[in-house]
ModelCIF file with pLDDT and N, C-alpha, C, O atoms, coordinates in Angstrom:
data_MODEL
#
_entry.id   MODEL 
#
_entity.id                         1 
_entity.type                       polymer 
_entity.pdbx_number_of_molecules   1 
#
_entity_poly.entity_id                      1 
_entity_poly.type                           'polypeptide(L)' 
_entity_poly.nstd_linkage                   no 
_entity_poly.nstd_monomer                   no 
_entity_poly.pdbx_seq_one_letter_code       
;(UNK)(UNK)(UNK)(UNK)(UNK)(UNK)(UNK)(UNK)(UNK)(UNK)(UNK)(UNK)(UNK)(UNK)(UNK)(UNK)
(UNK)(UNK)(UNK)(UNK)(UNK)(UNK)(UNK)(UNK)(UNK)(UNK)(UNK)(UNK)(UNK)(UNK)(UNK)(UNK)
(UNK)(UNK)(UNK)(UNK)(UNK)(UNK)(UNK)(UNK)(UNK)(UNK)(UNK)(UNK)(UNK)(UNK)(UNK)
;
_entity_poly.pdbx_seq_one_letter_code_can   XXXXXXXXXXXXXXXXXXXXXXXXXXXXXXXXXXXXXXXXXXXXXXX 
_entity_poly.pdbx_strand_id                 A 
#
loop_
_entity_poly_seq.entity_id 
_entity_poly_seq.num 
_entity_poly_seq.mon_id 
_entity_poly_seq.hetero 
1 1  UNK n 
1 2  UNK n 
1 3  UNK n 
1 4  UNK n 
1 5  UNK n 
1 6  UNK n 
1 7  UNK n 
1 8  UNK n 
1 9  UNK n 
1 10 UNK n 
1 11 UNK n 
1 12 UNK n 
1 13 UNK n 
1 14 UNK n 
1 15 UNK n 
1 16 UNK n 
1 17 UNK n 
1 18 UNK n 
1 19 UNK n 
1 20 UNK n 
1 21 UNK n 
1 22 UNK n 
1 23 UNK n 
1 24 UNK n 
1 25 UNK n 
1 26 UNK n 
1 27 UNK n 
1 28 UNK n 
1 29 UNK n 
1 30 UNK n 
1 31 UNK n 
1 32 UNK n 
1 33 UNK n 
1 34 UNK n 
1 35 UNK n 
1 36 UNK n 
1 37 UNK n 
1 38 UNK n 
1 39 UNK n 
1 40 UNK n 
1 41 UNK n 
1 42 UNK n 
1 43 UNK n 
1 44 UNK n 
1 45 UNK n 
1 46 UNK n 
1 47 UNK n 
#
_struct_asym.id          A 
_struct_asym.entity_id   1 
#
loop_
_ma_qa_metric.id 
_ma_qa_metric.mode 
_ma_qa_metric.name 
_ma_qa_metric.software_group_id 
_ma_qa_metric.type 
1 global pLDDT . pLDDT 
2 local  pLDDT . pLDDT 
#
_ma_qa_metric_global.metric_id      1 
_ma_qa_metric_global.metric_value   61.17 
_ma_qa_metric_global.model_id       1 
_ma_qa_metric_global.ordinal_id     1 
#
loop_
_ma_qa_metric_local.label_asym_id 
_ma_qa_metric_local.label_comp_id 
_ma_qa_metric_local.label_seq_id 
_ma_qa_metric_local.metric_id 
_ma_qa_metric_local.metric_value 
_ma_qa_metric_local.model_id 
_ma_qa_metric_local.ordinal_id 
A UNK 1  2 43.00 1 1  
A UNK 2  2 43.00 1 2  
A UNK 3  2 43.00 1 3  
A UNK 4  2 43.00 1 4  
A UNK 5  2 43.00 1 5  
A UNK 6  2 46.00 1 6  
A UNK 7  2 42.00 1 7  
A UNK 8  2 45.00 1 8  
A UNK 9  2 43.00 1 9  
A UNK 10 2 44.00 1 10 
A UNK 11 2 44.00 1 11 
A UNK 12 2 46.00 1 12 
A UNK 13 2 46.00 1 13 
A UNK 14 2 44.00 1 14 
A UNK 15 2 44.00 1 15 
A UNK 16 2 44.00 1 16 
A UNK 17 2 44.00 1 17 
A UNK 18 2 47.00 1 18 
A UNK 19 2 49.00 1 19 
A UNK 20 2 49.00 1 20 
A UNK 21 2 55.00 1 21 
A UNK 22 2 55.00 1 22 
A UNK 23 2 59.00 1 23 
A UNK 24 2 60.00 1 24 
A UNK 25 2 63.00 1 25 
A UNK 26 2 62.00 1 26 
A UNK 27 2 57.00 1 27 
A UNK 28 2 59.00 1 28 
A UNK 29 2 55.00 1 29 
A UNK 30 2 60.00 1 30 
A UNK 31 2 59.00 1 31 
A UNK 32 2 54.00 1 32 
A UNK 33 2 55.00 1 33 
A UNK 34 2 62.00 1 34 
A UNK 35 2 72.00 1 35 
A UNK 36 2 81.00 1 36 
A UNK 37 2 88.00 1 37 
A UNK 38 2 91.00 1 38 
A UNK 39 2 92.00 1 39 
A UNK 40 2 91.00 1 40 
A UNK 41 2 92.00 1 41 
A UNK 42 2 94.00 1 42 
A UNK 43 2 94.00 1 43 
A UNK 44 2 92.00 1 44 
A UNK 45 2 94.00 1 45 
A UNK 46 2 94.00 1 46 
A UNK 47 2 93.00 1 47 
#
loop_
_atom_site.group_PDB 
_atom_site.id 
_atom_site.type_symbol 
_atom_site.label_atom_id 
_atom_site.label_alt_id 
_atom_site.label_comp_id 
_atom_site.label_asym_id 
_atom_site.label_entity_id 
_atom_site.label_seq_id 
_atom_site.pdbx_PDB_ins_code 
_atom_site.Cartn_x 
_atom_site.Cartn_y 
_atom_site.Cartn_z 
_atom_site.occupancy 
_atom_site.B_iso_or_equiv 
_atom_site.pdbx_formal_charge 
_atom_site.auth_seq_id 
_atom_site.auth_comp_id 
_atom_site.auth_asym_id 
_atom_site.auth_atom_id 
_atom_site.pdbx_PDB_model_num 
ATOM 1   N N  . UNK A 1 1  ? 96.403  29.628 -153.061 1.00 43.00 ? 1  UNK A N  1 
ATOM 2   C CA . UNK A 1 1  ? 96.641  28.990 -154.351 1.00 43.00 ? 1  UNK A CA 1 
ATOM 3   C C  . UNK A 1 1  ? 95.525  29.380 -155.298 1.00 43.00 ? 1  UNK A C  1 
ATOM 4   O O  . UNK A 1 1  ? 94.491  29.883 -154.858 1.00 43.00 ? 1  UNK A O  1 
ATOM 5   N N  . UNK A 1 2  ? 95.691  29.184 -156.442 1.00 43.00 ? 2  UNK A N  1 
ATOM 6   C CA . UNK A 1 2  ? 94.598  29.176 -157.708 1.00 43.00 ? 2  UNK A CA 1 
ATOM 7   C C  . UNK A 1 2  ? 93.453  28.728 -157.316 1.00 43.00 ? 2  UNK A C  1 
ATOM 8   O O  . UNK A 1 2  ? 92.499  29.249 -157.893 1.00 43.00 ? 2  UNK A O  1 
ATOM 9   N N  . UNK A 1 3  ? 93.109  27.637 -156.232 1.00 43.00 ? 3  UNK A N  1 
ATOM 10  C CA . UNK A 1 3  ? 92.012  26.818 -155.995 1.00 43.00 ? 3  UNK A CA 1 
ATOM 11  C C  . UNK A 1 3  ? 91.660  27.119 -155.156 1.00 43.00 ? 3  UNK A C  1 
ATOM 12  O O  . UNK A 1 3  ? 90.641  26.553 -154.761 1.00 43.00 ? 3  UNK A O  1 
ATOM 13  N N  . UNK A 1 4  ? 92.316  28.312 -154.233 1.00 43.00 ? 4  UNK A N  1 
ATOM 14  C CA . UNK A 1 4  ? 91.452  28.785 -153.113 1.00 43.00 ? 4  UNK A CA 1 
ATOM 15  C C  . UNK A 1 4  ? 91.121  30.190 -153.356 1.00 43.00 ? 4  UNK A C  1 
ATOM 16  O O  . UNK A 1 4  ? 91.842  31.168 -153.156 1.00 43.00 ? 4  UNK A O  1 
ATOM 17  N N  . UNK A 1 5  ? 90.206  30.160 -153.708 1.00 43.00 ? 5  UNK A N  1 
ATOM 18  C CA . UNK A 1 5  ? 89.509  31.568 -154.505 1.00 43.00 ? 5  UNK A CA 1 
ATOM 19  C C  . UNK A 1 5  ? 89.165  32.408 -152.943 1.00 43.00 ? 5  UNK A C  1 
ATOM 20  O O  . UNK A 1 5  ? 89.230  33.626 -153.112 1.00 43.00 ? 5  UNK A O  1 
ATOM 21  N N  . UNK A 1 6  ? 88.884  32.088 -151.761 1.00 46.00 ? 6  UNK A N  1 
ATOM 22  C CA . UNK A 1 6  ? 88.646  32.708 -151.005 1.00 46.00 ? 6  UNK A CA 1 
ATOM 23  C C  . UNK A 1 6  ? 89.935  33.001 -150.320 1.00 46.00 ? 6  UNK A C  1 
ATOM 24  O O  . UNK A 1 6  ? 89.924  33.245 -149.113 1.00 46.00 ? 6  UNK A O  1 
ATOM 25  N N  . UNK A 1 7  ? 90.981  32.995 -150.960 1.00 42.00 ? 7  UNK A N  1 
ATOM 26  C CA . UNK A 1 7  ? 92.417  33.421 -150.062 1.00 42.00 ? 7  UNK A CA 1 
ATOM 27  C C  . UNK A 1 7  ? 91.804  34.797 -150.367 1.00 42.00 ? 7  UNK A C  1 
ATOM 28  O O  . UNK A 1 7  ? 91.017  35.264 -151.190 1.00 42.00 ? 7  UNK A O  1 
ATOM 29  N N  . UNK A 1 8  ? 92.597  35.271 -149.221 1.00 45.00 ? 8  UNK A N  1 
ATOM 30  C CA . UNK A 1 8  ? 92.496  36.847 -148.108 1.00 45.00 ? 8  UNK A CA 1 
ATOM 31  C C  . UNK A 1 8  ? 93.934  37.186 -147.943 1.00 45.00 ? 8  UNK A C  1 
ATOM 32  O O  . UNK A 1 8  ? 94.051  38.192 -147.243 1.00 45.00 ? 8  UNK A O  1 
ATOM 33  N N  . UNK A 1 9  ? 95.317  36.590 -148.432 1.00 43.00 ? 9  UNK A N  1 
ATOM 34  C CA . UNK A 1 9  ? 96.297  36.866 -147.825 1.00 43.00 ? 9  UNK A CA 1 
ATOM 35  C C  . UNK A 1 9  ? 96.799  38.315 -148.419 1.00 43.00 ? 9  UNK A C  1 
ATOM 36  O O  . UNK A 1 9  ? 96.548  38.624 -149.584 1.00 43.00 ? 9  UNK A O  1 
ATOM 37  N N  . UNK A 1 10 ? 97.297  38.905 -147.814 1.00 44.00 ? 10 UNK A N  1 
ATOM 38  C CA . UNK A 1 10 ? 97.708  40.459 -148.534 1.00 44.00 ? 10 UNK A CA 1 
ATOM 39  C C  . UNK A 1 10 ? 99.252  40.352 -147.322 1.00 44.00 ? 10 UNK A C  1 
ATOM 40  O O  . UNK A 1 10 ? 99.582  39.619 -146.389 1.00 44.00 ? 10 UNK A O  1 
ATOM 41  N N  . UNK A 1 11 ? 99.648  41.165 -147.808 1.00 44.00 ? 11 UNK A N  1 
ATOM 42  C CA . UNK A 1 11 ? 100.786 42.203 -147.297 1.00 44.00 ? 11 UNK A CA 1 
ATOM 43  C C  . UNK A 1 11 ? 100.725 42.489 -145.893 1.00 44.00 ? 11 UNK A C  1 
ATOM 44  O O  . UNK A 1 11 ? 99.519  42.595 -145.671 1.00 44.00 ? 11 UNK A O  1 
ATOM 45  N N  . UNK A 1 12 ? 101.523 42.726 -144.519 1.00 46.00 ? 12 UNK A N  1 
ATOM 46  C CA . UNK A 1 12 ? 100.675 43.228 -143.856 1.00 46.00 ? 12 UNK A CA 1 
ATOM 47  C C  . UNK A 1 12 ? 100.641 45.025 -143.735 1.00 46.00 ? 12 UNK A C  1 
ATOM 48  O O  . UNK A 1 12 ? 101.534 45.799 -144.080 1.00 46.00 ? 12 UNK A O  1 
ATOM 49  N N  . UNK A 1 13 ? 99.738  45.247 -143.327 1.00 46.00 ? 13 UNK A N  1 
ATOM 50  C CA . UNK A 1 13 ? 99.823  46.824 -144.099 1.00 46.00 ? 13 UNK A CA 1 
ATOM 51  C C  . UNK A 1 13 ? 101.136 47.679 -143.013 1.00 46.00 ? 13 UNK A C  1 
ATOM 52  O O  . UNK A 1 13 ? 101.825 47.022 -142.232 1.00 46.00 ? 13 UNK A O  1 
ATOM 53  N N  . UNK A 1 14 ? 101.284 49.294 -143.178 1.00 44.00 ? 14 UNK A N  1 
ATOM 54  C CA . UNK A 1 14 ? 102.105 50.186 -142.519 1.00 44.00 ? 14 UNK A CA 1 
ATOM 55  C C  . UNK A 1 14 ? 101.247 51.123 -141.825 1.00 44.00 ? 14 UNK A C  1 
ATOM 56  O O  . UNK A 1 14 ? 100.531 51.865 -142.498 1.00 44.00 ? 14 UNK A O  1 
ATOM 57  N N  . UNK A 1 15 ? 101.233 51.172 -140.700 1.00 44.00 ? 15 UNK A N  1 
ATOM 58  C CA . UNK A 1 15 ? 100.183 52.194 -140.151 1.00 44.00 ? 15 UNK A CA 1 
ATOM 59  C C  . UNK A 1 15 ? 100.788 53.645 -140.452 1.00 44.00 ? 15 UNK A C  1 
ATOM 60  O O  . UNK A 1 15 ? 101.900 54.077 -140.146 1.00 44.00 ? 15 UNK A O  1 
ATOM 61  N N  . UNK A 1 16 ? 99.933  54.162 -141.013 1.00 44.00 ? 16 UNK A N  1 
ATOM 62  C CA . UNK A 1 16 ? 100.235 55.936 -140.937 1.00 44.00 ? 16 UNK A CA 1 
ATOM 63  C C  . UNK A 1 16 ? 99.408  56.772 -140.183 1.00 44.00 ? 16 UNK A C  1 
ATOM 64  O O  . UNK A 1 16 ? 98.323  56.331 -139.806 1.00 44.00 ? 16 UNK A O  1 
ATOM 65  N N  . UNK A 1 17 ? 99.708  57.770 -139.940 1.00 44.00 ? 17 UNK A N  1 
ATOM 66  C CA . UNK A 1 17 ? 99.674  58.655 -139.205 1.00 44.00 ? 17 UNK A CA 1 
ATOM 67  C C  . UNK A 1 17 ? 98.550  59.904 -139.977 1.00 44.00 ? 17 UNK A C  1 
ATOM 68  O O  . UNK A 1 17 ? 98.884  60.295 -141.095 1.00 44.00 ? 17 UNK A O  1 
ATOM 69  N N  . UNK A 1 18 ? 97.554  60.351 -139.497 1.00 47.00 ? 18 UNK A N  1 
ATOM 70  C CA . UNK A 1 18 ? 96.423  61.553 -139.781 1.00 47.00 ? 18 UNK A CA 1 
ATOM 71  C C  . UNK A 1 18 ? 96.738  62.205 -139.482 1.00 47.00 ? 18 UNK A C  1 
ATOM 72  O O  . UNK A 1 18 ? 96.435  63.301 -139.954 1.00 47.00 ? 18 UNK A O  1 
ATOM 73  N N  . UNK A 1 19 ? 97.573  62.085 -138.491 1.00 49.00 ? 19 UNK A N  1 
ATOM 74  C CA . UNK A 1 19 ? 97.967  63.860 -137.319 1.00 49.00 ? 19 UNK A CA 1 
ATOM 75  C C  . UNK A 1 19 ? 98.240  64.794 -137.762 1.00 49.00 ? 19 UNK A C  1 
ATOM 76  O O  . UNK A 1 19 ? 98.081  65.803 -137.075 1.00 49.00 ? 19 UNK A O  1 
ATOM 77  N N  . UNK A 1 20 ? 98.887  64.944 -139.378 1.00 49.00 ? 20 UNK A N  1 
ATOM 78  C CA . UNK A 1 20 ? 99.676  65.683 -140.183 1.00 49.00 ? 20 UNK A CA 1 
ATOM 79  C C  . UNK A 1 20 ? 101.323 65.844 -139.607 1.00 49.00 ? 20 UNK A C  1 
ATOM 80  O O  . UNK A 1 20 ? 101.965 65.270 -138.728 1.00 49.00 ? 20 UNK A O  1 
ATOM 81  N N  . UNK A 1 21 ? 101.529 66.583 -140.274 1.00 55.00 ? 21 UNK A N  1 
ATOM 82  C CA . UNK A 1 21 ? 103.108 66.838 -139.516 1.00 55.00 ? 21 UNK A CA 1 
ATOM 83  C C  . UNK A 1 21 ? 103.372 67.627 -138.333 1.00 55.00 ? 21 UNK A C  1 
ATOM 84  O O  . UNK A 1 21 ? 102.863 68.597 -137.771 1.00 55.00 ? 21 UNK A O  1 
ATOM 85  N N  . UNK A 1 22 ? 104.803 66.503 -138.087 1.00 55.00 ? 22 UNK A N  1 
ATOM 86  C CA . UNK A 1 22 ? 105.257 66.687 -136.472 1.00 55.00 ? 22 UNK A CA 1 
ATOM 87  C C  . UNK A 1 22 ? 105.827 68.261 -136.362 1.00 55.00 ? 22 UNK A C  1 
ATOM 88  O O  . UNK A 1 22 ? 106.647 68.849 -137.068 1.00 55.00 ? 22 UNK A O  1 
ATOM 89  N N  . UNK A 1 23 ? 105.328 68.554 -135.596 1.00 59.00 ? 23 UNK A N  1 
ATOM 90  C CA . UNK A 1 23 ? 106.178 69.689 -134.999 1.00 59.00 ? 23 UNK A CA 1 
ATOM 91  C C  . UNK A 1 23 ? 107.150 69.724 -133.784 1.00 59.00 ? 23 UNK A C  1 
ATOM 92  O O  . UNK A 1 23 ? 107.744 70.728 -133.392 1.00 59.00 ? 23 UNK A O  1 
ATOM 93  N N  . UNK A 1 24 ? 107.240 68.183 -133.123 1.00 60.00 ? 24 UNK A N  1 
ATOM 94  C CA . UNK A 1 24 ? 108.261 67.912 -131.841 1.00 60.00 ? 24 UNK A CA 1 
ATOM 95  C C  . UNK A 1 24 ? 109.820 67.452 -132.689 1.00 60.00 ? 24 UNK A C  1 
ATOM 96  O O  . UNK A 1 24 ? 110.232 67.528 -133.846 1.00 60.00 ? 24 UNK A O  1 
ATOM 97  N N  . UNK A 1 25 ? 110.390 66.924 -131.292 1.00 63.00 ? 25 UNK A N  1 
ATOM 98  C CA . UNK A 1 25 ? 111.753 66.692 -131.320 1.00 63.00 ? 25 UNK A CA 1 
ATOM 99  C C  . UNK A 1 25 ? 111.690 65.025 -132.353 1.00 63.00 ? 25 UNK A C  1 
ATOM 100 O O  . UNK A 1 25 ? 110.706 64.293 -132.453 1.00 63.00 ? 25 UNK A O  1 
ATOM 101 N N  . UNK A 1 26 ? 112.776 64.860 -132.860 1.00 62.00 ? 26 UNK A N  1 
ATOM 102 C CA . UNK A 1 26 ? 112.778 63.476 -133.798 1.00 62.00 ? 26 UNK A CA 1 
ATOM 103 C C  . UNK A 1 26 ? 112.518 62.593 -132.755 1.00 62.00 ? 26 UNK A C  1 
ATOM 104 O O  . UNK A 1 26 ? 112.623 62.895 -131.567 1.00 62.00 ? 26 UNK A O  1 
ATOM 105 N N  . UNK A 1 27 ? 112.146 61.399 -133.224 1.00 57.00 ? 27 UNK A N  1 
ATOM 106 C CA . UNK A 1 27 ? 112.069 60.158 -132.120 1.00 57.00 ? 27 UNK A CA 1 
ATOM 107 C C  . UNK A 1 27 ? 112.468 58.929 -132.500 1.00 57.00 ? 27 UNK A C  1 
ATOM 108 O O  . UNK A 1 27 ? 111.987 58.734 -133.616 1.00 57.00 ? 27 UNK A O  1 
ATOM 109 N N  . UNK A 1 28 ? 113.121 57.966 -132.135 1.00 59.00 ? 28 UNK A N  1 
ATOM 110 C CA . UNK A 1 28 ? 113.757 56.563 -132.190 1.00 59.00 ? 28 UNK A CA 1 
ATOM 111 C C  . UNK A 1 28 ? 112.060 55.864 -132.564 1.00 59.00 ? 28 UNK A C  1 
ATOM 112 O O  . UNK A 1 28 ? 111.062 55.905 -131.846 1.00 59.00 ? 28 UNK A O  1 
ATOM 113 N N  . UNK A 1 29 ? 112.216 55.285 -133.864 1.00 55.00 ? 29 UNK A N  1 
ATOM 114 C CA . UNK A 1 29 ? 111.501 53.688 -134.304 1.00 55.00 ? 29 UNK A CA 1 
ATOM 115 C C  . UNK A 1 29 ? 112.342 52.968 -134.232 1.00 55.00 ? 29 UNK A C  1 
ATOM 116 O O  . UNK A 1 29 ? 113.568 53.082 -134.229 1.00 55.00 ? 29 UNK A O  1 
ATOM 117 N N  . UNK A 1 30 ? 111.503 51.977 -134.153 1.00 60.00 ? 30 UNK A N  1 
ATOM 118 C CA . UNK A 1 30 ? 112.260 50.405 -134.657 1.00 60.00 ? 30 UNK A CA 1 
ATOM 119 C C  . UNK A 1 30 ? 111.746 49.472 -135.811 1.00 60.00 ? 30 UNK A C  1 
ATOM 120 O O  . UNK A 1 30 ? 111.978 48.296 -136.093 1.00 60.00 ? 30 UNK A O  1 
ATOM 121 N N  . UNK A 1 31 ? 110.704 50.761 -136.548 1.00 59.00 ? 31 UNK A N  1 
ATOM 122 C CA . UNK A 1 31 ? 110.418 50.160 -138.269 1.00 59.00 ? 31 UNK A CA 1 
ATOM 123 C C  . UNK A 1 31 ? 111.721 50.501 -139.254 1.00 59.00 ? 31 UNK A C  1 
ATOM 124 O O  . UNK A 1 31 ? 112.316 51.578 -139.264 1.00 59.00 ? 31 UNK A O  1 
ATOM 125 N N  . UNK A 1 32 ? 111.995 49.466 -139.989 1.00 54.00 ? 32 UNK A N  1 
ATOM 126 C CA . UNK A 1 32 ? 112.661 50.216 -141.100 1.00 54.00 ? 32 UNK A CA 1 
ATOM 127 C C  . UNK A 1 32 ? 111.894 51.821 -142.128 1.00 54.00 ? 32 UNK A C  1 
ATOM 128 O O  . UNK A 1 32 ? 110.840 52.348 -142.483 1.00 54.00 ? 32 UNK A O  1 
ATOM 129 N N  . UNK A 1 33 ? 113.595 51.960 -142.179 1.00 55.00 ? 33 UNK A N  1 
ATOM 130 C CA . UNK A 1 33 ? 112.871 53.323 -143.027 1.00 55.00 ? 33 UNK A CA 1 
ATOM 131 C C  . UNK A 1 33 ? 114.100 53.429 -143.818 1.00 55.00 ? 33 UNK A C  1 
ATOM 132 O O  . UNK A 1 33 ? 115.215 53.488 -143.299 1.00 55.00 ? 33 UNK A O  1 
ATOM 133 N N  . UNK A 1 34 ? 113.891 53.452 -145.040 1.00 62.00 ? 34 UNK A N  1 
ATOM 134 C CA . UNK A 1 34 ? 114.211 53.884 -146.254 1.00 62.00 ? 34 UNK A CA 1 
ATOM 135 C C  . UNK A 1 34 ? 115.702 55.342 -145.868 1.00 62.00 ? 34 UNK A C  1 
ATOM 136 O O  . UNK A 1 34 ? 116.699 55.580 -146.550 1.00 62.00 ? 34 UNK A O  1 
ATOM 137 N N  . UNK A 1 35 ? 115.407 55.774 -145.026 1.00 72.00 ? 35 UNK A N  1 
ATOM 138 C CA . UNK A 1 35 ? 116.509 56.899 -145.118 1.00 72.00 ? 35 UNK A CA 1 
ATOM 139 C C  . UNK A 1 35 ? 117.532 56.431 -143.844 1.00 72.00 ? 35 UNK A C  1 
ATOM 140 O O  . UNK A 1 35 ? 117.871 57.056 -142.839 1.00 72.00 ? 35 UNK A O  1 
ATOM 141 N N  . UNK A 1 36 ? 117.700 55.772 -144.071 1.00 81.00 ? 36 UNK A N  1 
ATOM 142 C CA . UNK A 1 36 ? 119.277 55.458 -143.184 1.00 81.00 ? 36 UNK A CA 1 
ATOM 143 C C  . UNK A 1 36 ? 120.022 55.474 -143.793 1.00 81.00 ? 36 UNK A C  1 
ATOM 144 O O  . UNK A 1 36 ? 119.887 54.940 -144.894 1.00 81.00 ? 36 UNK A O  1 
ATOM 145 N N  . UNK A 1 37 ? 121.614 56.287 -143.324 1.00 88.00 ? 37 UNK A N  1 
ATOM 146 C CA . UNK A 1 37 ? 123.028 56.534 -143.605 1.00 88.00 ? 37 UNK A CA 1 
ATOM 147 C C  . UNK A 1 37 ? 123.241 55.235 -143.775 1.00 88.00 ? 37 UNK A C  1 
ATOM 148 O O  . UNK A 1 37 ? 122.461 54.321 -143.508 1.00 88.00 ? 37 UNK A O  1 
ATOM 149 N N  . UNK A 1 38 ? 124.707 55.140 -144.388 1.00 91.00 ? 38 UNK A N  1 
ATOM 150 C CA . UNK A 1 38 ? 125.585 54.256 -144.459 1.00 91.00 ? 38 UNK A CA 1 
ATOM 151 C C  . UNK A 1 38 ? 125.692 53.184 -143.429 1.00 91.00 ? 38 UNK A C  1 
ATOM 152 O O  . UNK A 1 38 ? 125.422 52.026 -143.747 1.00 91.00 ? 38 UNK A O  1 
ATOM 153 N N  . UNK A 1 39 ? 126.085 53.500 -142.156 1.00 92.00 ? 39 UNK A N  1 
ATOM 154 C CA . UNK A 1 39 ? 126.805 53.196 -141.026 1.00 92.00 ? 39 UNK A CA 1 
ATOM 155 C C  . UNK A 1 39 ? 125.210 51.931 -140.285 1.00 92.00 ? 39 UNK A C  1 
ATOM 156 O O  . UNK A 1 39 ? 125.165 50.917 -139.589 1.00 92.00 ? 39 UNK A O  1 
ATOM 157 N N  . UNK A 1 40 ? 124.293 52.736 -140.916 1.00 91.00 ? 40 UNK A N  1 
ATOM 158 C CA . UNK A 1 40 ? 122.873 52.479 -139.928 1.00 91.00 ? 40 UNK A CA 1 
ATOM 159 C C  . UNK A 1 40 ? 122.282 51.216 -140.994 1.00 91.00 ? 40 UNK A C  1 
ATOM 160 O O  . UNK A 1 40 ? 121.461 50.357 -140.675 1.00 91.00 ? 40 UNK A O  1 
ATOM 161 N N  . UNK A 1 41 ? 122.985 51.382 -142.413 1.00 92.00 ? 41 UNK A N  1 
ATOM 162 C CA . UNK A 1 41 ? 122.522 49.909 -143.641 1.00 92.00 ? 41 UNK A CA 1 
ATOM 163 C C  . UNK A 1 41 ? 123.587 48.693 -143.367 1.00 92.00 ? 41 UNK A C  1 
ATOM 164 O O  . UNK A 1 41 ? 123.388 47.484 -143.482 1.00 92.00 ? 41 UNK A O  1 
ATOM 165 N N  . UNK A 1 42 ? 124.929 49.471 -142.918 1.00 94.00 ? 42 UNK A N  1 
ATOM 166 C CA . UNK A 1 42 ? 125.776 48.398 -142.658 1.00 94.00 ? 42 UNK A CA 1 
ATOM 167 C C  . UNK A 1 42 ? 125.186 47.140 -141.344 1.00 94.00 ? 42 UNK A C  1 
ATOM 168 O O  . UNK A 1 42 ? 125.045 45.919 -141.272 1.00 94.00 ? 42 UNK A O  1 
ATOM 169 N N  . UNK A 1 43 ? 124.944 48.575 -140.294 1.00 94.00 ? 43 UNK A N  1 
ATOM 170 C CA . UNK A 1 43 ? 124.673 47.792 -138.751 1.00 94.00 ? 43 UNK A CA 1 
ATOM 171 C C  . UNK A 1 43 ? 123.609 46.788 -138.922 1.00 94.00 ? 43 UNK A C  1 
ATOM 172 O O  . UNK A 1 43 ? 123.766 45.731 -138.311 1.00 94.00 ? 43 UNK A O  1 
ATOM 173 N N  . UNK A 1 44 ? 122.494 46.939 -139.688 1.00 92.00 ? 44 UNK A N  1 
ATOM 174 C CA . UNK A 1 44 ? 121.230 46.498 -140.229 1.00 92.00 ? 44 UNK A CA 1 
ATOM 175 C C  . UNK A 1 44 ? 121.634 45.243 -141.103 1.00 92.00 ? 44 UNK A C  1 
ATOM 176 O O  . UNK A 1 44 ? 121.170 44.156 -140.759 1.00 92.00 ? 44 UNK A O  1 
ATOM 177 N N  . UNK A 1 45 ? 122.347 45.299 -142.054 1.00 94.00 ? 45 UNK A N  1 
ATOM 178 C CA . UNK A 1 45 ? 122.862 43.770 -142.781 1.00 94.00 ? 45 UNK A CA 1 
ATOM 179 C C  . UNK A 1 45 ? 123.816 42.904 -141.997 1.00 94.00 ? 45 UNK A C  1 
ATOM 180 O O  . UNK A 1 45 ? 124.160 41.773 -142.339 1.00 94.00 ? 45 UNK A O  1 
ATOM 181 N N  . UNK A 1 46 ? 124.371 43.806 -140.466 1.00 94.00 ? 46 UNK A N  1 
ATOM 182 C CA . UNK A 1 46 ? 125.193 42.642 -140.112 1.00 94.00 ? 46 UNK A CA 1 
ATOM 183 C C  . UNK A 1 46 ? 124.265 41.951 -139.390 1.00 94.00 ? 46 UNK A C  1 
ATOM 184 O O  . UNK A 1 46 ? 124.840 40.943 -138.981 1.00 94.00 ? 46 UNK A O  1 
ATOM 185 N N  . UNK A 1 47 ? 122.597 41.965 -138.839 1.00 93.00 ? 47 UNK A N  1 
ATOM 186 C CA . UNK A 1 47 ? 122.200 41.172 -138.268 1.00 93.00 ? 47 UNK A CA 1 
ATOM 187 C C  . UNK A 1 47 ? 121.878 39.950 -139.273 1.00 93.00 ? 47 UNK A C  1 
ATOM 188 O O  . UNK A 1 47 ? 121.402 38.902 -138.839 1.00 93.00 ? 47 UNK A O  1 
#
């Protein structure tokens, strides 16, 4: 709140990656990501 000048709350952050880019095979997350098809926004709003 306004009156707690020592709030700390933020966002929680996204870990990224230094490694630079992948050169292997794709791999299954279970973060959202911005580039999902149709089929994969539908499956996602029916939970």
């Amino acid at each position: 709140s306004a009156t707690a000048p020592a709030c700390r709350w933020r966002p929680p952050s996204t870990p990224t990656s230094t490694a630079g880019p992948s050169t292997g095979p794709p791999s299954r997350s279970t973060t959202f990501s911005a580039h999902a098809d149709a089929d994969q926004i539908i499956d996602w709003l029916r939970a």
